[in-house]
Structures are given as structure tokens and as C-alpha cells.
Protein backbone atom coordinates (compact mmCIF):
# COMPACT_ATOMS: atom_id res chain seq x y z
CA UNK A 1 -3.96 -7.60 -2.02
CA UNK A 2 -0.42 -6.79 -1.18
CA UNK A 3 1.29 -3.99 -0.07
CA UNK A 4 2.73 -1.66 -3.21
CA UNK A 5 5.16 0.93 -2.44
CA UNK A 6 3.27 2.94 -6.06
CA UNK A 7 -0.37 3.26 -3.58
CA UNK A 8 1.58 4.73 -1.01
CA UNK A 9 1.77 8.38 -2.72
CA UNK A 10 5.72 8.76 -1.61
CA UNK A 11 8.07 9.80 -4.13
CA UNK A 12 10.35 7.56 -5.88
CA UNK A 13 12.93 7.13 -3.73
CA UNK A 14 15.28 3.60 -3.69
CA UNK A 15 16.16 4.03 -0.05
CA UNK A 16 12.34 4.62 0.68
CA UNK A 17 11.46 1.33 -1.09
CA UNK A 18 13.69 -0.58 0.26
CA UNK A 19 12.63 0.16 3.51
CA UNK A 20 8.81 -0.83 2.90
CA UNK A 21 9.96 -3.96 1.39
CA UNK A 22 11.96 -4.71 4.59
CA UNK A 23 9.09 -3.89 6.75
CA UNK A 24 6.49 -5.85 4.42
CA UNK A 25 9.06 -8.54 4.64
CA UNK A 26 9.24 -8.30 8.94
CA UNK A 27 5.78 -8.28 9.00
CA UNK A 28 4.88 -11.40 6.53
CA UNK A 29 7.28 -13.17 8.71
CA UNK A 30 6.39 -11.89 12.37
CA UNK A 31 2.75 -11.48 11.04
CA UNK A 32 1.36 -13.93 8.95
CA UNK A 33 -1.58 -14.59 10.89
CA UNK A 34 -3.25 -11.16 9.62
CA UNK A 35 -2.39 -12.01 5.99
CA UNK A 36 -1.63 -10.31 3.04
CA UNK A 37 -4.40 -7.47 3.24
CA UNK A 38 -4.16 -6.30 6.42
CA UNK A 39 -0.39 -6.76 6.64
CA UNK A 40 -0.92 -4.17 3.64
CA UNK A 41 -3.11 -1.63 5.28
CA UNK A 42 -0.68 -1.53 8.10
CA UNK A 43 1.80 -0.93 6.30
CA UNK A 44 -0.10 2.14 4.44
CA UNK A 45 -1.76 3.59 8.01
CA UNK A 46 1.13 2.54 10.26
CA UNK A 47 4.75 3.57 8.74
CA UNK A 48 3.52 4.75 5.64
CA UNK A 49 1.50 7.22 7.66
CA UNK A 50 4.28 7.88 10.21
CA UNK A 51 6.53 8.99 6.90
CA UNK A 52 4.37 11.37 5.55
CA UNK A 53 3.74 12.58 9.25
CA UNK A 54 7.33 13.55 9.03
CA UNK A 55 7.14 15.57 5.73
CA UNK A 56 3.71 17.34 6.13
CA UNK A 57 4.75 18.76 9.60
CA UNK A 58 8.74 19.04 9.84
CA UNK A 59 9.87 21.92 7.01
CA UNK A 60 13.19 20.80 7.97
CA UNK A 61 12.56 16.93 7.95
CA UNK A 62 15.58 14.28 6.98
CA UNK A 63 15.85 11.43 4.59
CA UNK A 64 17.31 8.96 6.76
CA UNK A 65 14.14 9.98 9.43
CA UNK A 66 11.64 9.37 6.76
CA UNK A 67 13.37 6.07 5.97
CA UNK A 68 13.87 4.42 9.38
CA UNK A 69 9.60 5.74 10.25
CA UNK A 70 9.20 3.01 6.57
CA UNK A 71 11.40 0.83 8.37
CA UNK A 72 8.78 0.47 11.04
CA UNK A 73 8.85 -2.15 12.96
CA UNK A 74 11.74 -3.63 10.95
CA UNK A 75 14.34 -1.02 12.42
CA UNK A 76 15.51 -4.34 15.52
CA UNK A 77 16.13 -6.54 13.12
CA UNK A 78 18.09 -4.24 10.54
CA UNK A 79 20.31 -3.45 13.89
CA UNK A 80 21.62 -7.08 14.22
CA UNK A 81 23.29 -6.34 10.32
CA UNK A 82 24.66 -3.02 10.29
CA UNK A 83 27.02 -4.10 7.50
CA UNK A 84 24.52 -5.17 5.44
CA UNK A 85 22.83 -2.08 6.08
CA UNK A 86 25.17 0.03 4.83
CA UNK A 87 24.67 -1.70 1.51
CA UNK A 88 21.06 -0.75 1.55
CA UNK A 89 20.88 2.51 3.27
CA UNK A 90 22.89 5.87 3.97
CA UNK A 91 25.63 5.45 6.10
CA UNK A 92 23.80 8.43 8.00
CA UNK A 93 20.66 5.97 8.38
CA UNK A 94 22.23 3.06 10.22
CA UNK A 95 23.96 6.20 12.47
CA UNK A 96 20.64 6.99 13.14
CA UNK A 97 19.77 3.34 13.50
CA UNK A 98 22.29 2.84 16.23
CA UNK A 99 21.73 5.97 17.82
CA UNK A 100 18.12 5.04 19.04
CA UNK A 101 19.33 1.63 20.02
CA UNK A 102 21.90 3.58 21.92
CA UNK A 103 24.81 1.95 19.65
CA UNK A 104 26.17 4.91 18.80
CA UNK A 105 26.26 8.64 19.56
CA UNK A 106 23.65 11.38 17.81
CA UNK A 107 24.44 14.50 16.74
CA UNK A 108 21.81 17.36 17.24
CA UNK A 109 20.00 16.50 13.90
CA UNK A 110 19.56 12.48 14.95
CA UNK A 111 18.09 14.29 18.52
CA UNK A 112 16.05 16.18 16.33
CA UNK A 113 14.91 13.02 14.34
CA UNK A 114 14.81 10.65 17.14
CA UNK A 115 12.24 12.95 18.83
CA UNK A 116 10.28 13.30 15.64
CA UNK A 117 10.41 9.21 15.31
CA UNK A 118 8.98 8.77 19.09
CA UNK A 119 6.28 11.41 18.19
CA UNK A 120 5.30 9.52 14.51
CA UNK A 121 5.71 6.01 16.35
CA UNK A 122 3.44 6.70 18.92
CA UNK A 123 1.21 8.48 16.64
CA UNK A 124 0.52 4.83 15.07
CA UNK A 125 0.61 3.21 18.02
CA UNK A 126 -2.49 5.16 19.68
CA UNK A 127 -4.19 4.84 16.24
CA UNK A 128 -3.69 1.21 16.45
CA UNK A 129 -3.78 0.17 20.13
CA UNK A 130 -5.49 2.89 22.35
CA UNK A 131 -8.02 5.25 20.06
CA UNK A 132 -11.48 3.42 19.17
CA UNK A 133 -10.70 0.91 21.41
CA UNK A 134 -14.16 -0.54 21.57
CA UNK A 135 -13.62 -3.68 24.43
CA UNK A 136 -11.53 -4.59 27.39
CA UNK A 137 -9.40 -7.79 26.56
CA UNK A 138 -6.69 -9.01 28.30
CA UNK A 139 -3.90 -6.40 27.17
CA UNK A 140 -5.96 -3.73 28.57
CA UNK A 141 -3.75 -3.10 31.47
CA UNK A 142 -0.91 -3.07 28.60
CA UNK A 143 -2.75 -0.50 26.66
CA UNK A 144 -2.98 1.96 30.10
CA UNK A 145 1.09 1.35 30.90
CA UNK A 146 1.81 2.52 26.86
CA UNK A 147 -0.48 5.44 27.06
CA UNK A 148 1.69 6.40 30.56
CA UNK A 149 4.84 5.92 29.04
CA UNK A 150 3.45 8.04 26.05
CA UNK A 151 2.59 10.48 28.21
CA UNK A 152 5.80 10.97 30.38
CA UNK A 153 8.14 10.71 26.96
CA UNK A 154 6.11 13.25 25.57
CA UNK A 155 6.49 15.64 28.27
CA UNK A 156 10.10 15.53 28.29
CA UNK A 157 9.80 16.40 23.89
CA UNK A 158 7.13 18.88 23.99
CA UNK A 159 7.80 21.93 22.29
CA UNK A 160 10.14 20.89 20.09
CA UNK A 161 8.03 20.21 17.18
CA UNK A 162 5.31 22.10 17.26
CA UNK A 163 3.09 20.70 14.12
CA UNK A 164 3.45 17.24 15.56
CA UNK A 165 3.40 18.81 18.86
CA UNK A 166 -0.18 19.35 19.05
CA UNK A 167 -1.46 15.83 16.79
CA UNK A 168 0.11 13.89 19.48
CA UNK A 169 -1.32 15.74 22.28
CA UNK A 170 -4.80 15.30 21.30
CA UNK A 171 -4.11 11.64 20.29
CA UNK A 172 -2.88 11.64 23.77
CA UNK A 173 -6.77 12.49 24.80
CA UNK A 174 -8.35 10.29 22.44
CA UNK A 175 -6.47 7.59 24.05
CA UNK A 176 -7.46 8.44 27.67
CA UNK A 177 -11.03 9.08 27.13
CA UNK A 178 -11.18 5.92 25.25
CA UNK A 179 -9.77 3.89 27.86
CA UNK A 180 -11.51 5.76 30.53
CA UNK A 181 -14.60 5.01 28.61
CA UNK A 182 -14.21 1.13 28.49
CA UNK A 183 -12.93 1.21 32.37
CA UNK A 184 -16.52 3.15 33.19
CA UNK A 185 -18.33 0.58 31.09
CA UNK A 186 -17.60 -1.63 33.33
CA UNK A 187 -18.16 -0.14 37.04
């Protein structure tokens, strides 16, 4: 099983594709070692999720913010070919691109989307690293300094979207106690 942008429920949208074919491609490359089906489910409970995230909870949510959360963890690579992201994508998108890498300057709308990125981003981070976490291993210590970092970013966004506003801060306490739990488990 591969991923296929038609099981993700998005609209048809060429900008959207492209974007999950990009990430597929990042991942195949950078990720291998999962293979094919669970390169897949990320890609449907990691950016696919972080998308739709996006849409269900911001009434005022942007193309280009929905395309760079299918981007995933393809948005680093993308940066290193602005040209030849242009071809693919809005001129608006690689501004937004280059305004999280700090390439370029954001207007009030990328603020509004970069914020809403963090929040989606970290969203599928907790799901994947920190929530259910059911053993220590060796990037436990990793796992704490994300959730801290979560924490203080989130602090300094709070309020600003309030639908997301409140997922992230109970993912935020899923992630403690589930730390906290495996820490105890081992007193």
C-alpha cells in the first residue's frame, strides 16, 4: 500500500497534490526503512491530518497554509529551490515558505498562518512522539525537551486561534501525563 492523495478526503486541488507527492517523495527517500505502508499512514495521520486541522477549525484558513501543513516535512528541502518552487506552487506559498525559515518578511496573514502551522505541526508531533508513549528508550530525554519547547511556543500563541487553541492544550496534557507516567514507572 502506498500513499493516494484520492483516500485522503481533500478536495481536488493541483497545488494540494503536489505537495503530498513531494512529501511522499521526502519521506521514501529520508524514510525508507518504515516502507511503503507506514510511510502511507503518516502521511494520512501526520500532514494529511495537520491540513484538515487547518480547515475544520480556522473559518478564515489559507491555501498556501493548507499546502505547506501537506508539505510536511518536505517544506527544508523545497527552501533550497525557491525557483523551482514557484513553478509548483503560489508565489504566496514559497513567501510563506521563506517567511518561517526567516528568508523573507510575513505579512499579518503569514503570522496568522505561521501560528496556525506551529499549532497543526505540533499537533502531529505529540500524536506521534509524546501521547501513548508506552516505554522509555533512549530519546526520552528528547521527547521531555519537545514537549517544553511546545509548551513555551504555545504560550506565546495562545489565544489566537481559539478552535485549535484548546486541541493543542489538552494534547499538551496527554503528553505530560504520558511522560510523567513512564518516568513514575520507573522510580
Amino acid at each position: 500500500m502506498s500513499f493516494d492523495y484520492a483516500a485522503s478526503g481533500l478536495p481536488d486541488n493541483k497545488q494540494w497534490k503536489a505537495a503530498t507527492v513531494l512529501c511522499n517523495e521526502w519521506l521514501n527517500r529520508n524514510m525508507s526503512m518504515f516502507g511503503p505502508e507506514r510511510i502511507a499512514r503518516f502521511m494520512l495521520n501526520q500532514p494529511v491530518t495537520a491540513a484538515k486541522l487547518i480547515m475544520e477549525n480556522c473559518p478564515d484558513w489559507s491555501e498556501e497554509s493548507v499546502t505547506l501543513a501537506l508539505l510536511g516535512p518536505a517544506k527544508e528541502s523545497l527552501l533550497a529551490g525557491v525557483a523551482a518552487a514557484n513553478d509548483i506552487f503560489s508565489t504566496r506559498t514559497t513567501a510563506l515558505l521563506a517567511a518561517m525559515a526567516g528568508k523573507g518578511v510575513a505579512d499579518a496573514a503569514m503570522e496568522r498562518d505561521m501560528t496556525r502551522l506551529f499549532l497543526v505541526e505540533g499537533l502531529s508531533t505529540m500524536n506521534d512522539q509524546l501521547i501513548g508513549r508506552k516505554q522509555i528508550d533512549k530519546h526520552h530525554q528528547v521527547r521531555w525537551n519537545i514537549l517544553h519547547e511546545l509548551e513555551k511556543n504555545f504560550s506565546d500563541v495562545k489565544g489566537k486561534n481559539p478552535a485549535l487553541d484548546v486541541i493543542f492544550a489538552q494534547a499538551l496534557k496527554d503528553s505530560r501525563a504520558a511522560l510523567q507516567a513512564l518516568d513514575a514507572a520507573v522510580k
